[in-house]
Protein backbone atom coordinates (compact mmCIF):
# COMPACT_ATOMS: atom_id res chain seq x y z
CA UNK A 1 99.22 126.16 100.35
CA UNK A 2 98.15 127.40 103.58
CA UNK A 3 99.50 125.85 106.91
CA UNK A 4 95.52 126.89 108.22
CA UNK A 5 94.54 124.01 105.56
CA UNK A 6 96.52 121.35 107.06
CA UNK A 7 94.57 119.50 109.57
CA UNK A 8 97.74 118.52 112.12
CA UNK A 9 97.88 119.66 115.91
CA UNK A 10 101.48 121.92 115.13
CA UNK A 11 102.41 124.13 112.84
CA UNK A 12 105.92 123.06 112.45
CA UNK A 13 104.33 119.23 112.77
CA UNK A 14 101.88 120.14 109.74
CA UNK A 15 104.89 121.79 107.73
CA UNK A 16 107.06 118.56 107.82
CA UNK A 17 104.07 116.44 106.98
CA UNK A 18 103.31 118.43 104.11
CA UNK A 19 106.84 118.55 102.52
CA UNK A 20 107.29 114.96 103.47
CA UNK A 21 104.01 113.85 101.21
CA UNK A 22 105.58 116.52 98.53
CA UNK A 23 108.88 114.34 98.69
CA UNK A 24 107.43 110.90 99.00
CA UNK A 25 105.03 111.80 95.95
CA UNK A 26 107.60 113.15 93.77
CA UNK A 27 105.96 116.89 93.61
CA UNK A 28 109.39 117.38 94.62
CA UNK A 29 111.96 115.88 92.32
CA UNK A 30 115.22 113.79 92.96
CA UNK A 31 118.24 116.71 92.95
CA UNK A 32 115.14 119.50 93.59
CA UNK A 33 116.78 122.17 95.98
CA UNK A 34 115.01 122.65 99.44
CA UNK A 35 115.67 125.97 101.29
CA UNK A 36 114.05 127.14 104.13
CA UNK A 37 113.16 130.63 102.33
CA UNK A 38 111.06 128.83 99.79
CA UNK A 39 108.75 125.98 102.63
CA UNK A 40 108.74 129.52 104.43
CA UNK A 41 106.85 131.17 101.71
CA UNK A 42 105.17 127.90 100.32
CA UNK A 43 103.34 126.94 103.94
CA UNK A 44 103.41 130.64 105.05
CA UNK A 45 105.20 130.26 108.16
CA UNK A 46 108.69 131.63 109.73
CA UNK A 47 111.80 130.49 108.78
CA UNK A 48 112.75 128.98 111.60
CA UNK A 49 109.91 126.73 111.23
CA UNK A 50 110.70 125.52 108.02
CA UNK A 51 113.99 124.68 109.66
CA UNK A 52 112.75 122.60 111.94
CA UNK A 53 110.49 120.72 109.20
CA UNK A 54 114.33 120.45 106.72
CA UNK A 55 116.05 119.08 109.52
CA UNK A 56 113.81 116.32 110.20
CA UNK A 57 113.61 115.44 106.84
CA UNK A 58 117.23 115.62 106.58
CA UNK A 59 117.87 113.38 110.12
CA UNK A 60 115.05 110.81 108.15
CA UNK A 61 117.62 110.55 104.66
CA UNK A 62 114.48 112.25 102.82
CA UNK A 63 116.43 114.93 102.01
CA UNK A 64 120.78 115.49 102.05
CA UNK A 65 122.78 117.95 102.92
CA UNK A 66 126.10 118.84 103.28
CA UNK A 67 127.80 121.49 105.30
CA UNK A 68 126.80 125.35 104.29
CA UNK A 69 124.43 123.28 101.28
CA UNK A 70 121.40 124.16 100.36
CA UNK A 71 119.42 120.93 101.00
CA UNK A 72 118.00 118.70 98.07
CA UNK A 73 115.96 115.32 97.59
CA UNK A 74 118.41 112.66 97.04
CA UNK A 75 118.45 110.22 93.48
CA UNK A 76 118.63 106.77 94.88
CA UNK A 77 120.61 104.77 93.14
CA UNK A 78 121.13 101.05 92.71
CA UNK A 79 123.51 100.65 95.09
CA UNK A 80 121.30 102.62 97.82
CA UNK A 81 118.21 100.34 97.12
CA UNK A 82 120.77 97.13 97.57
CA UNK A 83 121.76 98.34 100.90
CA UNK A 84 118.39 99.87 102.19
CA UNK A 85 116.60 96.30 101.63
CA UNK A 86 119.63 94.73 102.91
CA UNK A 87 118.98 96.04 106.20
CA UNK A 88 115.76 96.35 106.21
CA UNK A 89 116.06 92.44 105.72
CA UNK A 90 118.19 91.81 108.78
CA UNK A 91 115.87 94.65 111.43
CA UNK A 92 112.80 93.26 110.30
CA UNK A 93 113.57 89.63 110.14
CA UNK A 94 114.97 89.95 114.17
CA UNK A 95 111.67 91.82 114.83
CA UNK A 96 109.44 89.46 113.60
CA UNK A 97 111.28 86.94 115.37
CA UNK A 98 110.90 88.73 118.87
CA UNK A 99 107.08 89.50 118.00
CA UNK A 100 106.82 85.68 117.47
CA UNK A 101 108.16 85.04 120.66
CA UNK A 102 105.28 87.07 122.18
CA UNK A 103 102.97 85.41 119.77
CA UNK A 104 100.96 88.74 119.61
CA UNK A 105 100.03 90.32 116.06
CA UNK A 106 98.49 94.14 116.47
CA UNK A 107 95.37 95.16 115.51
CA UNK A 108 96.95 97.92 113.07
CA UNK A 109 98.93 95.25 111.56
CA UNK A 110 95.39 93.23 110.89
CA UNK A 111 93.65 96.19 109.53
CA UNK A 112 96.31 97.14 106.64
CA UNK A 113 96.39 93.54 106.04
CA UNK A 114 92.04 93.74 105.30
CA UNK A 115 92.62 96.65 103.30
CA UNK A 116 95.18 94.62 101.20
CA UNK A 117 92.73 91.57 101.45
CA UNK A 118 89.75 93.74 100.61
CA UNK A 119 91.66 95.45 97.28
CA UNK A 120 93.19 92.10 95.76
CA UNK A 121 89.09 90.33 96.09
CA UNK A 122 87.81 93.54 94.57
CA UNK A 123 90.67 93.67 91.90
CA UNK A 124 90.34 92.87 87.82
CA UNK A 125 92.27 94.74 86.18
CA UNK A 126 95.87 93.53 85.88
CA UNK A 127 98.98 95.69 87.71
CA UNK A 128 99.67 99.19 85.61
CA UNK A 129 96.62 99.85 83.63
CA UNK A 130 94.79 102.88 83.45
CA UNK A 131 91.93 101.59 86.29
CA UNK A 132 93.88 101.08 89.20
CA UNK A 133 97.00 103.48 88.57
CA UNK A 134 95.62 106.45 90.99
CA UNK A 135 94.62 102.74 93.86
CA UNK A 136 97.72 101.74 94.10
CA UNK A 137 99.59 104.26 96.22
CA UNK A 138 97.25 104.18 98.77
CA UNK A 139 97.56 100.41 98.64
CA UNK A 140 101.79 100.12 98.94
CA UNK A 141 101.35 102.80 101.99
CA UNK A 142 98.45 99.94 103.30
CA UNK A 143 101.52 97.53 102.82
CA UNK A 144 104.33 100.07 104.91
CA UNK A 145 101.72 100.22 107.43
CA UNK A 146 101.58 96.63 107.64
CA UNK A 147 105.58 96.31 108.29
CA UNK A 148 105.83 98.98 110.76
CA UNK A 149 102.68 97.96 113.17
CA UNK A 150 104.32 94.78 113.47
CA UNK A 151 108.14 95.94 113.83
CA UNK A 152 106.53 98.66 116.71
CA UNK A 153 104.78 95.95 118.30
CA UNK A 154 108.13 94.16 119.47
CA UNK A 155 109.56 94.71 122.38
CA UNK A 156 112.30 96.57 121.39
CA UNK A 157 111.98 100.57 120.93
CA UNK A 158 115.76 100.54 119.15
CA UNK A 159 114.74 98.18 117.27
CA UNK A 160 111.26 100.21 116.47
CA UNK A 161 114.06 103.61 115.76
CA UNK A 162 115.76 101.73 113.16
CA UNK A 163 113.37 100.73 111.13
CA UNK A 164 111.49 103.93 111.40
CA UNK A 165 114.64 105.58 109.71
CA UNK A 166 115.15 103.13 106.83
CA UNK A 167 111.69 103.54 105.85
CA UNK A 168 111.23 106.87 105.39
CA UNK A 169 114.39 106.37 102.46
CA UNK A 170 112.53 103.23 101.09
CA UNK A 171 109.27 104.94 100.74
CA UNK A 172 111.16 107.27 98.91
CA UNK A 173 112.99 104.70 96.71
CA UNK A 174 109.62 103.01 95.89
CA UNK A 175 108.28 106.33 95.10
CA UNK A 176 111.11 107.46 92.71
CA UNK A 177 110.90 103.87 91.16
CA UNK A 178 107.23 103.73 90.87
CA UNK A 179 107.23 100.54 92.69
CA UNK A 180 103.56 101.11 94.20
CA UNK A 181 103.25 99.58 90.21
CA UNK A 182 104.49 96.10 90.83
CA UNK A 183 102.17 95.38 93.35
CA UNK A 184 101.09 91.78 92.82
CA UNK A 185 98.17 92.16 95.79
CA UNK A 186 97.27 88.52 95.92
CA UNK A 187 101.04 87.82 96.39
CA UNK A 188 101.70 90.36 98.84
CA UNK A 189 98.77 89.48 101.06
CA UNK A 190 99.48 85.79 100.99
CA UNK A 191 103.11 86.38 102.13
CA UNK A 192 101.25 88.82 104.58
CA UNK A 193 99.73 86.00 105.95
CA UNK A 194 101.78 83.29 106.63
CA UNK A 195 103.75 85.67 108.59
CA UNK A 196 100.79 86.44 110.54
CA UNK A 197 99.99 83.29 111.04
CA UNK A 198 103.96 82.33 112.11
CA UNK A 199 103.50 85.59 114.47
CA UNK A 200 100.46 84.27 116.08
CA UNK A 201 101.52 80.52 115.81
CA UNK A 202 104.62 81.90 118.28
CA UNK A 203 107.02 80.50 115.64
CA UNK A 204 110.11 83.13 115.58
CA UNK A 205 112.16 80.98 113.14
CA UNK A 206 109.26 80.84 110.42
CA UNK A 207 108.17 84.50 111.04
CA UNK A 208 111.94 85.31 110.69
CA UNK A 209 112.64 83.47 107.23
CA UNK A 210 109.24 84.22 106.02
CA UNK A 211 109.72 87.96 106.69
CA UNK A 212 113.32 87.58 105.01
CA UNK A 213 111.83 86.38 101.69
CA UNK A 214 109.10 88.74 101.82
CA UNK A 215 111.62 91.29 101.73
CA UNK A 216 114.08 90.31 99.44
CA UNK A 217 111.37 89.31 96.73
CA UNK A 218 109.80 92.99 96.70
CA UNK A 219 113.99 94.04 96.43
CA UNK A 220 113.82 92.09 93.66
CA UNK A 221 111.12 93.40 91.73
CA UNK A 222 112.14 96.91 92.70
CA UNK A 223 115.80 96.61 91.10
CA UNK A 224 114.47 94.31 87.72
CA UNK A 225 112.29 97.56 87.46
CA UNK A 226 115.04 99.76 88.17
CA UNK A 227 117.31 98.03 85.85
CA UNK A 228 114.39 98.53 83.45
CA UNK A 229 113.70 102.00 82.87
CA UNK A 230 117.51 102.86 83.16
CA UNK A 231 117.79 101.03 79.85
CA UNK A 232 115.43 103.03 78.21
CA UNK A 233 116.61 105.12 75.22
CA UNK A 234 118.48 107.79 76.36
CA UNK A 235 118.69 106.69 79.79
CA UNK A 236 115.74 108.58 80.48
CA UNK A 237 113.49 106.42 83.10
CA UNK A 238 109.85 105.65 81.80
CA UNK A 239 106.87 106.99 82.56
CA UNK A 240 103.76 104.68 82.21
CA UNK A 241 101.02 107.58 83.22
CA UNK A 242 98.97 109.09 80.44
């Protein structure tokens, strides 16, 4: 791929973005070795650029490295998605709260929440099966969208840095779990909603625990699937597309 194909205002901007969608979508695989030589060639830029675009990823937990290591995508493990949704838990539920207290919801916050809306109305098919497979990513990135309009809508922009660097790693865990999969739209956007409606209602204590449940549900479902596939013969995780 070309950097002139990617439609992003800088080249090393455009070069993260792109091997951030690589890692996200799994074209890159957990334990995959990332070296500047090889983004270099792969976008067609200098090295020194692809630098730029590893340590970012890096600094976001996308990829690891140690020191004089060749970087590589990380294999979450059960233990890492316990402690990412742990926190997320705790930044998001004190965010919600201080949105409440504002009683503002953002308009980007509304609009992932009508795409959400718009996809569970238009949905038959159940979760999984071969019609809605190739929707659903789009529709768990309409769902991280959600979370972060609101959590950047608080007042404050530490606050706004944490939670920008957990999820980057829990987009990846979703990703390397296939979580966009369990998806239960109706669910989601009825949870969605209440804490809207706490948000707007200027209730900090119900958008708090509401956001708290939210949270730990979708841990829930992530680690039962988790749990799942690594019980599959040969501890091989399963693959449900064709």
């Amino acid at each position: 791929m070309s950097i002139d194909a990617l439609a992003v205002t800088s080249v090393p901007e455009a070069v993260y973005e792109a091997l951030r969608e690589r890692i996200l979508t799994q074209r890159e695989a957990p334990g995959a070795a990332v070296t500047e030589q090889a983004v270099a060639d792969r976008f067609g830029v200098a090295r020194p650029t692809a630098k730029v675009a590893l340590e970012r990823l890096v600094a976001e937990g996308l990829l690891r490295r140690t020191a004089h290591k060749t970087a590589r995508v990380p294999q979450l493990s059960r233990d890492d998605i316990v402690d990412l949704y742990a926190n997320r838990a705790i930044v998001e539920e004190a965010a919600l709260r201080a949105l409440a207290t504002r009683g503002i919801v953002p308009s980007e916050a509304l609009a992932a929440q009508r795409m959400l809306a718009d996809a569970a109305r238009a949905a038959h098919a159940p979760a999984g099966s071969a019609s809605d497979r190739d929707a659903t990513a789009p529709l768990a990135r309409a769902d991280i969208a959600f979370h972060r309009a609101l959590v950047e809508a608080q007042p404050s922009p530490r606050l706004a840095r944490m939670h920008a660097l957990l999820m980057g790693e829990i987009e990846l865990c979703t990703g390397q779990v296939q979580a966009h999969r369990l998806l239960a739209l109706a669910d989601v956007v009825e949870q969605h909603q209440r804490i809207l409606d706490a948000v707007a209602g200027g209730d900090p204590e119900a958008a708090g625990r509401l956001t708290r449940a939210h949270i730990e549900g979708a841990r829930d479902r992530l680690l039962a699937r988790y749990d799942a596939t690594r019980s599959a013969p040969n501890d091989e995780p399963t693959d449900e597309r064709d």
